[in-house]
N, C-alpha and C. Protein backbone atom coordinates (compact mmCIF):
# COMPACT_ATOMS: atom_id res chain seq x y z
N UNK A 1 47.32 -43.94 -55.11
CA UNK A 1 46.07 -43.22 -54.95
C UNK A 1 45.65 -42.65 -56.30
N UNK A 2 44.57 -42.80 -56.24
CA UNK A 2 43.77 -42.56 -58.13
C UNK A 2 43.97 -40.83 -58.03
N UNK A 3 44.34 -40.23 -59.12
CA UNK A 3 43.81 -38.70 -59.05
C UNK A 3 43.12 -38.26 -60.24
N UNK A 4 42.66 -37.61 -59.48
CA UNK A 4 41.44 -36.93 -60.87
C UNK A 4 41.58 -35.41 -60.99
N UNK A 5 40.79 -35.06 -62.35
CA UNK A 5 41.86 -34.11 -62.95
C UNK A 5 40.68 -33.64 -63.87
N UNK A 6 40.73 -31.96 -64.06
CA UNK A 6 39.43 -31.46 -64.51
C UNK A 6 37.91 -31.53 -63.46
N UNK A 7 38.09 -31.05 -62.39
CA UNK A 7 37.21 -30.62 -61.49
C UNK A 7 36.63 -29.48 -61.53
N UNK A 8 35.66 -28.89 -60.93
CA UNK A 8 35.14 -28.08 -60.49
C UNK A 8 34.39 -27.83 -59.47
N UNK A 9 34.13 -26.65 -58.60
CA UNK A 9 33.62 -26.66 -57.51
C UNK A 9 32.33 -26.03 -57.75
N UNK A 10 30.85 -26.33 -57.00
CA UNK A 10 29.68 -25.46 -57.41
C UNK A 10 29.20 -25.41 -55.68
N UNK A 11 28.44 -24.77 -56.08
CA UNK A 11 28.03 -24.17 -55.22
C UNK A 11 26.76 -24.04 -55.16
N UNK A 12 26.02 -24.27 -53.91
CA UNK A 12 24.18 -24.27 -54.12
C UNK A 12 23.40 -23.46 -52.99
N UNK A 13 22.44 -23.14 -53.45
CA UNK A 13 21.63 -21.84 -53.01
C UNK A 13 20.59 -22.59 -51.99
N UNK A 14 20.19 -23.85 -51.88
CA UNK A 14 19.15 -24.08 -51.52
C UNK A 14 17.45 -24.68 -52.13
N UNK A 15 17.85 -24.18 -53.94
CA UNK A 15 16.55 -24.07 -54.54
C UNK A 15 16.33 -25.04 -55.45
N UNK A 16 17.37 -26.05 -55.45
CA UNK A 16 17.06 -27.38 -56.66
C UNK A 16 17.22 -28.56 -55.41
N UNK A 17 16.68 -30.12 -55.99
CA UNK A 17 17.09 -31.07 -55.48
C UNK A 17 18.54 -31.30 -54.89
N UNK A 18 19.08 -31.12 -55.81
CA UNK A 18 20.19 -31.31 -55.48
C UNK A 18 21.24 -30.51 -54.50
N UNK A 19 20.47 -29.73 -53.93
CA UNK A 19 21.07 -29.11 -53.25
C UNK A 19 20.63 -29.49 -51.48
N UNK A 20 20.54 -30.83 -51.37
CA UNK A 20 19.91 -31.77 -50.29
C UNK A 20 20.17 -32.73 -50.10
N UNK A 21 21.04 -33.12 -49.30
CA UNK A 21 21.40 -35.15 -49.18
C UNK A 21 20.96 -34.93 -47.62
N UNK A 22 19.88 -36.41 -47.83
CA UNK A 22 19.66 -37.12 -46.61
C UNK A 22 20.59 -38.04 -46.19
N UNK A 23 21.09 -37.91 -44.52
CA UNK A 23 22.08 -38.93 -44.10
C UNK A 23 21.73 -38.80 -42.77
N UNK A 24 22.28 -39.14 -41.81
CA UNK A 24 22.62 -39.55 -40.51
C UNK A 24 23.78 -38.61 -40.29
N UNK A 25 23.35 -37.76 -39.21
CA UNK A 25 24.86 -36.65 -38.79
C UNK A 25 25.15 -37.72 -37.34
N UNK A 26 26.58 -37.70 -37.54
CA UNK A 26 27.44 -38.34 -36.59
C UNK A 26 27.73 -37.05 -35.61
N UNK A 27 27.12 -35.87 -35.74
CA UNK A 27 27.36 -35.08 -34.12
C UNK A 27 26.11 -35.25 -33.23
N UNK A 28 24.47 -35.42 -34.14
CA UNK A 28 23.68 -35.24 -33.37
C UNK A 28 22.74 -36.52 -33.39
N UNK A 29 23.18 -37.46 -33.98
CA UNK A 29 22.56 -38.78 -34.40
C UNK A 29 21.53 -38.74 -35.02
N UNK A 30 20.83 -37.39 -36.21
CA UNK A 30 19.57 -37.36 -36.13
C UNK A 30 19.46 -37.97 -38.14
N UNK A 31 18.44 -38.53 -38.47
CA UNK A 31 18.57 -38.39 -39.76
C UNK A 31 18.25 -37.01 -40.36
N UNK A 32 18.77 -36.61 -41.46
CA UNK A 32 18.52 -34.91 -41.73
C UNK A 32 18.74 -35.05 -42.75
N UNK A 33 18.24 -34.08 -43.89
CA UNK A 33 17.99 -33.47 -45.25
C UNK A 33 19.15 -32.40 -44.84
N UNK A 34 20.79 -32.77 -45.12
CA UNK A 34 21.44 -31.98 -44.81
C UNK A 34 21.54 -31.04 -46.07
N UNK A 35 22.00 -29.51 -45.75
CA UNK A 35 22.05 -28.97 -46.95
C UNK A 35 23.71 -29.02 -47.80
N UNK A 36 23.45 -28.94 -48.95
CA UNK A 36 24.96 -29.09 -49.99
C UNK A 36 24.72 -27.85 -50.22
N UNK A 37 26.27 -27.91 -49.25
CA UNK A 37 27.25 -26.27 -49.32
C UNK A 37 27.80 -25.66 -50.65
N UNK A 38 28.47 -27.17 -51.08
CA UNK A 38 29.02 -26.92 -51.79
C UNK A 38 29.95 -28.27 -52.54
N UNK A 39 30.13 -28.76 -53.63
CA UNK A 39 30.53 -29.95 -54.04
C UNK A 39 31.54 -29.94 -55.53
N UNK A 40 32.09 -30.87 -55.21
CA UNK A 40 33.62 -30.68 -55.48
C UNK A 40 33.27 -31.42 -57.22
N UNK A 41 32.78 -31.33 -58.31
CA UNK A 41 32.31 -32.28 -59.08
C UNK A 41 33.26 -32.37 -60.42
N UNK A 42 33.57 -34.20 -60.66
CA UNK A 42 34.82 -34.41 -61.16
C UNK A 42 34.37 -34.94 -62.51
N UNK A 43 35.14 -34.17 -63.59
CA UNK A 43 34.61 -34.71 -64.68
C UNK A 43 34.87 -35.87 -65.44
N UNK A 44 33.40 -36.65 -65.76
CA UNK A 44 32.97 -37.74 -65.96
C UNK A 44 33.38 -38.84 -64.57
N UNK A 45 33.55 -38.16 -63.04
CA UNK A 45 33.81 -39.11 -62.46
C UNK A 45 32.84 -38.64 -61.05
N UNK A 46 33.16 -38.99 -59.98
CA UNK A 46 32.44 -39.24 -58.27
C UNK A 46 32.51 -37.73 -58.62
N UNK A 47 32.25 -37.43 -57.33
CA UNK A 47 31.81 -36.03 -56.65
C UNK A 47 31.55 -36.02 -55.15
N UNK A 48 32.63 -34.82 -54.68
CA UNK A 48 32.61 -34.71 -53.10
C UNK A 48 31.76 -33.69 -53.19
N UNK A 49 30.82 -34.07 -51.50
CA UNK A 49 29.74 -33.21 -51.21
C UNK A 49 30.36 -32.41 -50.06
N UNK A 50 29.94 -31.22 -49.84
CA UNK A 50 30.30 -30.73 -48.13
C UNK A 50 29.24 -30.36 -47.63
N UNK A 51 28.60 -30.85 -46.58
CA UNK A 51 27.31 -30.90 -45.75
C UNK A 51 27.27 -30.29 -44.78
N UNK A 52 26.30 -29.80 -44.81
CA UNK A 52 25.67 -29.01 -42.98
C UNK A 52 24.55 -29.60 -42.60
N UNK A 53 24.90 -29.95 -41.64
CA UNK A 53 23.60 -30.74 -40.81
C UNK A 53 22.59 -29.21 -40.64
N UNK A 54 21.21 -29.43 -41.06
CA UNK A 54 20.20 -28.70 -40.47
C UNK A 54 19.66 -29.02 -39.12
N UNK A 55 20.29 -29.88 -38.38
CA UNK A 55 19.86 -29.91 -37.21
C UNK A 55 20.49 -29.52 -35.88
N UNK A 56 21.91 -29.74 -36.02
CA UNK A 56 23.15 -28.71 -35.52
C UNK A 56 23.48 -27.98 -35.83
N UNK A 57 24.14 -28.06 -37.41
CA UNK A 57 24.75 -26.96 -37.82
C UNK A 57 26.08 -27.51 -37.70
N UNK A 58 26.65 -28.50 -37.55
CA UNK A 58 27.84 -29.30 -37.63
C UNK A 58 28.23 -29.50 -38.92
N UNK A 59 29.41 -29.68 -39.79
CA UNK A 59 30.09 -30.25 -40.83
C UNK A 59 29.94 -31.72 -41.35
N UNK A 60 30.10 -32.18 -42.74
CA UNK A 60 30.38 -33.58 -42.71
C UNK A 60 30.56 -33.66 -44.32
N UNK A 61 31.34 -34.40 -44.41
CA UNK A 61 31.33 -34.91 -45.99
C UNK A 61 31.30 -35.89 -46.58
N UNK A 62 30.59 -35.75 -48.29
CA UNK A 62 30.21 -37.03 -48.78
C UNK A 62 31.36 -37.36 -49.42
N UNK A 63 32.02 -38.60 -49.23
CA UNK A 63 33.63 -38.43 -49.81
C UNK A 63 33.46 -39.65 -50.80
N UNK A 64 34.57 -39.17 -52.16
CA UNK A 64 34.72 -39.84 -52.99
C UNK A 64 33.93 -41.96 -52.89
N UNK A 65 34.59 -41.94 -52.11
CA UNK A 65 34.05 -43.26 -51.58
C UNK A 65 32.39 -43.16 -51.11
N UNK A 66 31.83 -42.21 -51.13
CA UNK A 66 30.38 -42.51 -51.23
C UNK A 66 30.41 -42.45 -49.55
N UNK A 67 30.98 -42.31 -48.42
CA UNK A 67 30.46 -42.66 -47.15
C UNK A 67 30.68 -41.37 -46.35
N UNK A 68 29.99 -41.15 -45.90
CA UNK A 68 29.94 -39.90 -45.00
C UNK A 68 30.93 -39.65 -44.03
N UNK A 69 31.97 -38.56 -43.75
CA UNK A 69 32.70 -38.73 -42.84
C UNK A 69 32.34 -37.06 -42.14
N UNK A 70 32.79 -37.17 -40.98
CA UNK A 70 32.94 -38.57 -39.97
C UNK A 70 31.83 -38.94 -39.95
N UNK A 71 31.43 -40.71 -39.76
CA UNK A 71 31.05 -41.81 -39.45
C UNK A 71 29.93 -41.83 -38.52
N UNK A 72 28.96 -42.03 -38.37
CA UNK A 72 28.16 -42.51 -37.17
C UNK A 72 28.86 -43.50 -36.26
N UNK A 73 28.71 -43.10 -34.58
CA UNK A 73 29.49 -43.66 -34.20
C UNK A 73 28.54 -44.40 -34.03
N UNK A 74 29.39 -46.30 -33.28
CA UNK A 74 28.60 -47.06 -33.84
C UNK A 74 28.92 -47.76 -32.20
N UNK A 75 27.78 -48.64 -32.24
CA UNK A 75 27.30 -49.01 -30.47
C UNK A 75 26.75 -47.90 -29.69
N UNK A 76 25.85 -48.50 -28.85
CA UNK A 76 24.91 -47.62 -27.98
C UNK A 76 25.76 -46.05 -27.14
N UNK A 77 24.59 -45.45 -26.77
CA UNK A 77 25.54 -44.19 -25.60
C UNK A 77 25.44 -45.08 -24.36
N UNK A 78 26.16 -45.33 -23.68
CA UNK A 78 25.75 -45.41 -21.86
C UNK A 78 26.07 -44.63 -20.84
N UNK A 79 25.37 -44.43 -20.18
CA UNK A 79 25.31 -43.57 -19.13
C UNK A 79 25.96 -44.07 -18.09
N UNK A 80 26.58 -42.87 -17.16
CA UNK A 80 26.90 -43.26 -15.99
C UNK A 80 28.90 -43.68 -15.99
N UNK A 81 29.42 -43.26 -16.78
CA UNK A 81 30.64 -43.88 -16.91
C UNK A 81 31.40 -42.85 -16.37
N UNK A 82 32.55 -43.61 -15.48
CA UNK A 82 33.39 -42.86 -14.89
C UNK A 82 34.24 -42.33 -16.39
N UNK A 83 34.93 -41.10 -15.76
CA UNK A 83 35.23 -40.09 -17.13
C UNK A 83 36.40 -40.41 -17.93
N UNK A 84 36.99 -41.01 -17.49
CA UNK A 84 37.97 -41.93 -17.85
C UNK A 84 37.87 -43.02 -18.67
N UNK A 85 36.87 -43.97 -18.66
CA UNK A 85 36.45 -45.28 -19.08
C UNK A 85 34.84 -44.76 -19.99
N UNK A 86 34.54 -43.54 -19.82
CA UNK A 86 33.54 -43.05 -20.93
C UNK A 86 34.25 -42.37 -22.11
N UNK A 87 35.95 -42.17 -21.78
CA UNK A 87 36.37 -41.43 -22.86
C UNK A 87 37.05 -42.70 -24.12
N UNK A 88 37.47 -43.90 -22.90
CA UNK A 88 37.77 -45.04 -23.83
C UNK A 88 36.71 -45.76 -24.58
N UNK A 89 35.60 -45.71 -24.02
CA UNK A 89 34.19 -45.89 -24.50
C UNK A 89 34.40 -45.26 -26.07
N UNK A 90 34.32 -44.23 -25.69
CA UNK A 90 34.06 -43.10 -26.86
C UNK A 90 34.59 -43.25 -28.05
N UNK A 91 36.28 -43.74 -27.54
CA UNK A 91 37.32 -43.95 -28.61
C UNK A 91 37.17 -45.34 -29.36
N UNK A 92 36.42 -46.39 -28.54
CA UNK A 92 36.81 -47.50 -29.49
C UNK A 92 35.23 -47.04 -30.36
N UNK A 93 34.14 -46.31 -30.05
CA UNK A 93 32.87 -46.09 -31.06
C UNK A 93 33.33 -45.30 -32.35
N UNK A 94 34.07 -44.79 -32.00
CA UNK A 94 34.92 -43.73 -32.99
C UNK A 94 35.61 -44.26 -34.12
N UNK A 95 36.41 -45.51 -33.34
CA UNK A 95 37.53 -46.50 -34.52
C UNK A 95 36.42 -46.93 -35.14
N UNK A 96 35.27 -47.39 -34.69
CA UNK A 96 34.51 -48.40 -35.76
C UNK A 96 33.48 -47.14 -36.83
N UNK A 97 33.50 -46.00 -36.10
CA UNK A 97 32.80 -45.16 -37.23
C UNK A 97 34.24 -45.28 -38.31
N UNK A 98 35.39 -45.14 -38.77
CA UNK A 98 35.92 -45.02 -39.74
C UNK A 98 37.15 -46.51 -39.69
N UNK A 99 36.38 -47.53 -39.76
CA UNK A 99 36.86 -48.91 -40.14
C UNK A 99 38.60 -49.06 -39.04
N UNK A 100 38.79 -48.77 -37.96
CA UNK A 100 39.89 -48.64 -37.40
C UNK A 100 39.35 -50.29 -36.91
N UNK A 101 39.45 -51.28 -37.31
CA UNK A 101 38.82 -52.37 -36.53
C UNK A 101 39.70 -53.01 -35.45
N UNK A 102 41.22 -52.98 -35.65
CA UNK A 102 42.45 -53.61 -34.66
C UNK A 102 42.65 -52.74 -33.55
N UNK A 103 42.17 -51.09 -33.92
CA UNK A 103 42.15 -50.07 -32.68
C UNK A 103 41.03 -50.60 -31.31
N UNK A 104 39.88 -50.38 -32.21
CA UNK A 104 38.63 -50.89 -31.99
C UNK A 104 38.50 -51.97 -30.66
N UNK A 105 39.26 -52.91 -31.21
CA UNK A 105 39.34 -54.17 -30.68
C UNK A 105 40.88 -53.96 -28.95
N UNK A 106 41.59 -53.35 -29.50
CA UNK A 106 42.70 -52.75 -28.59
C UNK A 106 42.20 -52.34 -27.39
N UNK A 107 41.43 -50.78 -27.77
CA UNK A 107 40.99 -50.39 -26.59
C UNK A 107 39.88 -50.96 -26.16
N UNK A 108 38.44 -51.86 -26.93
CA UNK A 108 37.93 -52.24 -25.64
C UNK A 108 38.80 -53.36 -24.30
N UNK A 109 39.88 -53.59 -25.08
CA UNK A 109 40.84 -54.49 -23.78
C UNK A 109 41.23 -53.90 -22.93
N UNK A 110 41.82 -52.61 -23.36
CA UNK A 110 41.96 -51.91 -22.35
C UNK A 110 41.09 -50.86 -21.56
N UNK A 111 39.51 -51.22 -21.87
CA UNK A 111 38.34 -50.90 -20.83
C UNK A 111 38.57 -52.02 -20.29
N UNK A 112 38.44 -53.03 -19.93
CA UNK A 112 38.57 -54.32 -18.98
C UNK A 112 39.81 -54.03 -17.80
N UNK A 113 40.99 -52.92 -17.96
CA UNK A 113 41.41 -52.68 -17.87
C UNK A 113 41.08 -51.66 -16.41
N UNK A 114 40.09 -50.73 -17.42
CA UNK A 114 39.99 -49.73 -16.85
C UNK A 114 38.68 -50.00 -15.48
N UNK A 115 37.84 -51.15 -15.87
CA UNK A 115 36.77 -50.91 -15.38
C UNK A 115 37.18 -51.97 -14.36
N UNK A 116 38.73 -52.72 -14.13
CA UNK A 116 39.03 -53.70 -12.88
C UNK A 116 39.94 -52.96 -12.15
N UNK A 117 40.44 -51.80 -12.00
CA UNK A 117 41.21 -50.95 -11.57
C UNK A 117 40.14 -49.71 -11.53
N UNK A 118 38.96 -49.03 -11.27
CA UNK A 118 37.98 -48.93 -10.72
C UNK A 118 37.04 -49.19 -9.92
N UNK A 119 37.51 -50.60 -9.86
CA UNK A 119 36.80 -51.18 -8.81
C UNK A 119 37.74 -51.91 -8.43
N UNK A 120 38.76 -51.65 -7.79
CA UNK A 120 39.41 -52.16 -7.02
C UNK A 120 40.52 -53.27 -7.16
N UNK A 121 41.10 -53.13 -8.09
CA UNK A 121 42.00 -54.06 -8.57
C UNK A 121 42.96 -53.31 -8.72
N UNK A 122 44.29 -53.97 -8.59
CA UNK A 122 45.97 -53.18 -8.83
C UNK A 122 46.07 -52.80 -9.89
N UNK A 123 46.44 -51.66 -10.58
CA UNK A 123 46.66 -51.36 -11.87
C UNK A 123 48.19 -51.94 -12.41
N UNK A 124 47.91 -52.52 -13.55
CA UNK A 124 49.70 -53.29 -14.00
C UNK A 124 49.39 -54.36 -13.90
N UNK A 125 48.35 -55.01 -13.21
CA UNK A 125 47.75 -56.72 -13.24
C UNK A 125 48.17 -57.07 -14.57
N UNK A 126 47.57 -58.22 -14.41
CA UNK A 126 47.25 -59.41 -15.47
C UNK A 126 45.80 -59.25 -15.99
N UNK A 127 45.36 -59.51 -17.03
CA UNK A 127 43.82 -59.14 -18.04
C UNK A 127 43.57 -60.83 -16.94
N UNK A 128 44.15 -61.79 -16.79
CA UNK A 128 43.20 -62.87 -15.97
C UNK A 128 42.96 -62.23 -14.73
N UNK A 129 43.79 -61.81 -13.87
CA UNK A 129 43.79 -61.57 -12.90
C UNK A 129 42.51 -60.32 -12.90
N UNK A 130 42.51 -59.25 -13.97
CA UNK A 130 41.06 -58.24 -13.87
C UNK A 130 39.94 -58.67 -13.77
N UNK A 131 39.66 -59.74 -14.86
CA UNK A 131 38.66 -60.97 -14.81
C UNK A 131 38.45 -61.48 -13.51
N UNK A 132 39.25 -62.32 -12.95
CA UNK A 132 39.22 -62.94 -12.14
C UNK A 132 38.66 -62.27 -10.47
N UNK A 133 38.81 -60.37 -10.28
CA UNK A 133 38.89 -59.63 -9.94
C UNK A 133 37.15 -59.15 -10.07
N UNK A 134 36.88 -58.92 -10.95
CA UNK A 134 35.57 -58.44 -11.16
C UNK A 134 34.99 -59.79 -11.31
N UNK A 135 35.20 -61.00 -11.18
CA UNK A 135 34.54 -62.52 -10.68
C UNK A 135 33.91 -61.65 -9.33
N UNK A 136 35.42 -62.12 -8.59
CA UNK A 136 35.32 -62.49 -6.90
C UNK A 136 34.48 -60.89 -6.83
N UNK A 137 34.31 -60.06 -6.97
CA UNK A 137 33.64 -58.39 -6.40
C UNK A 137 32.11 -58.35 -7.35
N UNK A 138 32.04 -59.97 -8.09
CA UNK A 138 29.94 -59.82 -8.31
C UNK A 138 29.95 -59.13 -9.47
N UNK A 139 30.86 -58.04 -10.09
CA UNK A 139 30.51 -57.61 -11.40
C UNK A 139 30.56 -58.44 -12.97
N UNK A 140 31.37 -59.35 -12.82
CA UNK A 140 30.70 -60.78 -14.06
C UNK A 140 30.52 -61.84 -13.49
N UNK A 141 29.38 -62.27 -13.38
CA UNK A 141 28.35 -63.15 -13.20
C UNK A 141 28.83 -64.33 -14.08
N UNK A 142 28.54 -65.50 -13.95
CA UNK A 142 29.14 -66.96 -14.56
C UNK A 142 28.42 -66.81 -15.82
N UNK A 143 27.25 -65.99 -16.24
CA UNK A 143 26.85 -66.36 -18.00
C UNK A 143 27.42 -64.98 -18.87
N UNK A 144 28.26 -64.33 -17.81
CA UNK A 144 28.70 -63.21 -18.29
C UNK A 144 29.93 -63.72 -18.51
N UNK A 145 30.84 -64.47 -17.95
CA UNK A 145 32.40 -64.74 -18.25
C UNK A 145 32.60 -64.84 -19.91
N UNK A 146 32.27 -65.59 -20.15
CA UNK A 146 32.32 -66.21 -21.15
C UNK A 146 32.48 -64.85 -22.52
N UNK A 147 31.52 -63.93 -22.54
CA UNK A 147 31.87 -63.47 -23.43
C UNK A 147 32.54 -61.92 -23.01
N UNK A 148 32.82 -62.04 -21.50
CA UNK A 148 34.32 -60.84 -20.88
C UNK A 148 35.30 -61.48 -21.39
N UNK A 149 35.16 -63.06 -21.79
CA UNK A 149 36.95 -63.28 -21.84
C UNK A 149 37.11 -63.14 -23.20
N UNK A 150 36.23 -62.76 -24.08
CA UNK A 150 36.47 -62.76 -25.59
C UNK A 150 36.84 -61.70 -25.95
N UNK A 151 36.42 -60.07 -24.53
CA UNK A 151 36.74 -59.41 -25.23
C UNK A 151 38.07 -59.22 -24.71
N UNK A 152 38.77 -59.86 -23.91
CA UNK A 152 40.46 -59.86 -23.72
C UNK A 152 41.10 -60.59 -25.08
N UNK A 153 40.65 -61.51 -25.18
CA UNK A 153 40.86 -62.65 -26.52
C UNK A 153 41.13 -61.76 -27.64
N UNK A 154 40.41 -60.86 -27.92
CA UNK A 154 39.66 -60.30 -29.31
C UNK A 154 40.95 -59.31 -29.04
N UNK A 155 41.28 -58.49 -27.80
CA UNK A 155 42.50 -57.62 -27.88
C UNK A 155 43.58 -58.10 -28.16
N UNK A 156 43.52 -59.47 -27.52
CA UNK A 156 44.86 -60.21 -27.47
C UNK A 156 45.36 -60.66 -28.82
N UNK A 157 44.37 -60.98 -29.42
CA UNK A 157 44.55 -60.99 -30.85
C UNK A 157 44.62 -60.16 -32.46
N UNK A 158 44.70 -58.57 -31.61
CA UNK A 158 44.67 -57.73 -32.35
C UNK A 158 45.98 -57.35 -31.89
N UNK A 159 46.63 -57.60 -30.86
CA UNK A 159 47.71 -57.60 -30.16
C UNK A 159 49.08 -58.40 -31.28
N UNK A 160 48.79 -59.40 -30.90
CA UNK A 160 49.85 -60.69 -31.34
C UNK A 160 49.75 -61.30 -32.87
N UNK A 161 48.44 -61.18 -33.58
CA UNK A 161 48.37 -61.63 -34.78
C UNK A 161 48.36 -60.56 -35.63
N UNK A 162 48.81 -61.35 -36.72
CA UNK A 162 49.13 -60.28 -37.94
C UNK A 162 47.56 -60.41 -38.86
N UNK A 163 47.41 -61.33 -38.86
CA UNK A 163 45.72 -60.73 -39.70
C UNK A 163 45.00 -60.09 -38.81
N UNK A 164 44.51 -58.66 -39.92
CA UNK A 164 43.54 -57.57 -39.05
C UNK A 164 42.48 -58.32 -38.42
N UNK A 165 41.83 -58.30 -37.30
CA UNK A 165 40.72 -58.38 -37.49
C UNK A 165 38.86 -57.72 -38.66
N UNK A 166 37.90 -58.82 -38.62
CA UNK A 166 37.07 -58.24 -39.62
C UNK A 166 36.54 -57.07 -38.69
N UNK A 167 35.50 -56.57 -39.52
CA UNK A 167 34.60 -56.08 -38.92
C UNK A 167 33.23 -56.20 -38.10
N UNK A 168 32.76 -57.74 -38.26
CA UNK A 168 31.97 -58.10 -37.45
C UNK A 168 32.45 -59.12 -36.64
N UNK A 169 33.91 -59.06 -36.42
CA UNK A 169 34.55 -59.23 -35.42
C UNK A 169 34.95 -58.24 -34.01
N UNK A 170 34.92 -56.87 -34.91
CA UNK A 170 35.17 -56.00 -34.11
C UNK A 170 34.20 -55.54 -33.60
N UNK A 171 32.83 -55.06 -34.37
CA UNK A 171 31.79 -55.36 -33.88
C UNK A 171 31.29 -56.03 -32.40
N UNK A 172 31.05 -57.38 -32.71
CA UNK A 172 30.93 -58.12 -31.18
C UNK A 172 31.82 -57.58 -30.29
N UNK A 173 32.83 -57.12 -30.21
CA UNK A 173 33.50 -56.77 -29.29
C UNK A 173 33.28 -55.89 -28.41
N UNK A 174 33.01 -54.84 -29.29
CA UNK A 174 32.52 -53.28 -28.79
C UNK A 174 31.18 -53.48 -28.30
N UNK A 175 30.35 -54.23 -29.20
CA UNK A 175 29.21 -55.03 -28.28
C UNK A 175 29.39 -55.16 -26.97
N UNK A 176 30.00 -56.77 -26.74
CA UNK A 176 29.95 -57.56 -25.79
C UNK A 176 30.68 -56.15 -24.69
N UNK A 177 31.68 -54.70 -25.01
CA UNK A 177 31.58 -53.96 -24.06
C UNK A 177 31.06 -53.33 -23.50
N UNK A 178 29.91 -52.52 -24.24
CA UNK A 178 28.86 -52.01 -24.21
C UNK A 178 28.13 -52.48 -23.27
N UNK A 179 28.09 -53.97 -23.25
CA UNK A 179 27.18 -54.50 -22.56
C UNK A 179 28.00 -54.55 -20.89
N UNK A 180 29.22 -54.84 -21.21
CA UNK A 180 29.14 -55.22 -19.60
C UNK A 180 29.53 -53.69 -19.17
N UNK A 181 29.48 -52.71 -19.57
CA UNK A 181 29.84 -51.45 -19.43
C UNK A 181 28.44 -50.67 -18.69
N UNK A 182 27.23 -51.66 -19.81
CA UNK A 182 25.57 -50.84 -19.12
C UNK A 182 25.57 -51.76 -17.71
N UNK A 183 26.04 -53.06 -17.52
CA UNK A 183 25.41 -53.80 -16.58
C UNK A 183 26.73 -53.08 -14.96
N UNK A 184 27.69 -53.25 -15.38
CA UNK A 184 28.54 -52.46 -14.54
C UNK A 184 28.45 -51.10 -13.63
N UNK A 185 28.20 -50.18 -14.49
CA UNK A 185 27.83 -48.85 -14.51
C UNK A 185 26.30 -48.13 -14.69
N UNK A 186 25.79 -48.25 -15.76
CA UNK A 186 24.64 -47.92 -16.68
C UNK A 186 23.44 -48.48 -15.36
N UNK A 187 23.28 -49.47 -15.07
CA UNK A 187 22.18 -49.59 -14.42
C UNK A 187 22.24 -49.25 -12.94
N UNK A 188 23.14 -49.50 -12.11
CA UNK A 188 23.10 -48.53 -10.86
C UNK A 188 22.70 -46.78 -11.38
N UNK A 189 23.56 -46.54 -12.37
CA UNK A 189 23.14 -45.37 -12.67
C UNK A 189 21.81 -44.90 -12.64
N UNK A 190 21.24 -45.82 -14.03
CA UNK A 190 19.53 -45.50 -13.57
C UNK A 190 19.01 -45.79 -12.06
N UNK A 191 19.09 -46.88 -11.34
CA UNK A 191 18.64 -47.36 -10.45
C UNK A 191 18.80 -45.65 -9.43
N UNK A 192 19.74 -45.31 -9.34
CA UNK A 192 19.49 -44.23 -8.55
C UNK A 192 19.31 -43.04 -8.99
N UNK A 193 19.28 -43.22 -10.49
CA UNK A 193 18.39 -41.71 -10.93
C UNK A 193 16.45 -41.91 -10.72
N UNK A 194 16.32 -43.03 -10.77
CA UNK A 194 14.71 -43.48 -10.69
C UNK A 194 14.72 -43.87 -9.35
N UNK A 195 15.34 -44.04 -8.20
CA UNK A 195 15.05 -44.42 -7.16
C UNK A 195 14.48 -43.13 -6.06
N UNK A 196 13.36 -43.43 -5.96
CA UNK A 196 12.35 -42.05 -5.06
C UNK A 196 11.94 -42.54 -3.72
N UNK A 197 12.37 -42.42 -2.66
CA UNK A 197 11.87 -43.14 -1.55
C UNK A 197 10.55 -42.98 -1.55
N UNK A 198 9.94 -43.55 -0.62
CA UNK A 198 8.08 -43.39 -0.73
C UNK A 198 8.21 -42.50 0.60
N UNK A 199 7.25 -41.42 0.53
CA UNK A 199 6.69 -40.75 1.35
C UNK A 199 6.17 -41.50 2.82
């Protein structure tokens, strides 16, 4: 690990440019002119920022590496998720805000997991047998198989192989969960938040 040497810390009031980085806060998703608290500045080299979102009031920092942590989490919100399988949700958006891509890829397998033992499948199965499970009970549809079994594939192979997966490998993954996660869950959800009988 590089170290650097001859730093100083400053500190800002509010009243120059520089006392302003625009980013994306990963608590409230909003873009913001966050204010610089305070920054860590290395001589003749990078410089850490420490940020406050003006729109929460949440933490975040600009780190040596130039990228904001923590991360925007990355794939859609969906609604409607049992609390259990919204918290695994949560966790694989999380791995891909800070490059965890083999995590990433792990737990959406084990949402397939979660969301065939929710609906009625033995827990301790087989990942074919969950599949095969949410076949026969109507929740993946024949143009849907195809990319449910990738995201067992994509675990299975973050599982058993020694090369990491990339990142727009991991990507599609969390995708392709997302998706069968809104079509599963997410749209009954709406369907009976918008459903008004007629008078």
């Amino acid at each position: 690990m590089k170290r650097y040497r001859g730093f100083h810390t400053q500190r800002y009031d509010g009243s120059t440019a520089d006392a302003w980085h625009s980013y994306t806060c990963s608590f409230c998703n909003n873009r913001v002119s966050g204010a610089v608290v305070a920054a860590d500045i290395v001589a003749g080299g990078p410089t850490i920022k420490w940020l406050w979102c003006t729109e929460c009031g949440n933490p975040s920092v600009l780190a040596l590496d130039q990228a904001i942590y923590p991360g925007v989490l990355f794939g859609p919100q969906i609604e409607g998720l049992p609390s259990e399988t919204d918290a695994a949700y949560g966790e694989a958006r999380r791995c891909m805000s800070v490059n965890a891509f083999t995590a990433a890829e792990l737990i959406c397998r084990k949402i397939l997991m979660h969301v065939a033992v929710e609906k009625g499948a033995k827990e301790g199965d087989t990942f074919i047998n969950y599949i095969s499970h949410l076949e026969k009970e109507g929740y993946v549809t024949p143009p849907m198989k195809k990319w449910v079994t990738l995201i067992k594939d994509h675990g299975n192979d973050a599982t058993h192989v020694l090369e990491a997966p990339n990142g727009d490998h991991a990507e599609s993954t969390v995708m392709f969960t997302a998706e069968l996660l809104r079509l599963v869950y997410e749209m009954e959800h709406l369907a009976a938040k918008y459903d008004h009988p007629t008078q």
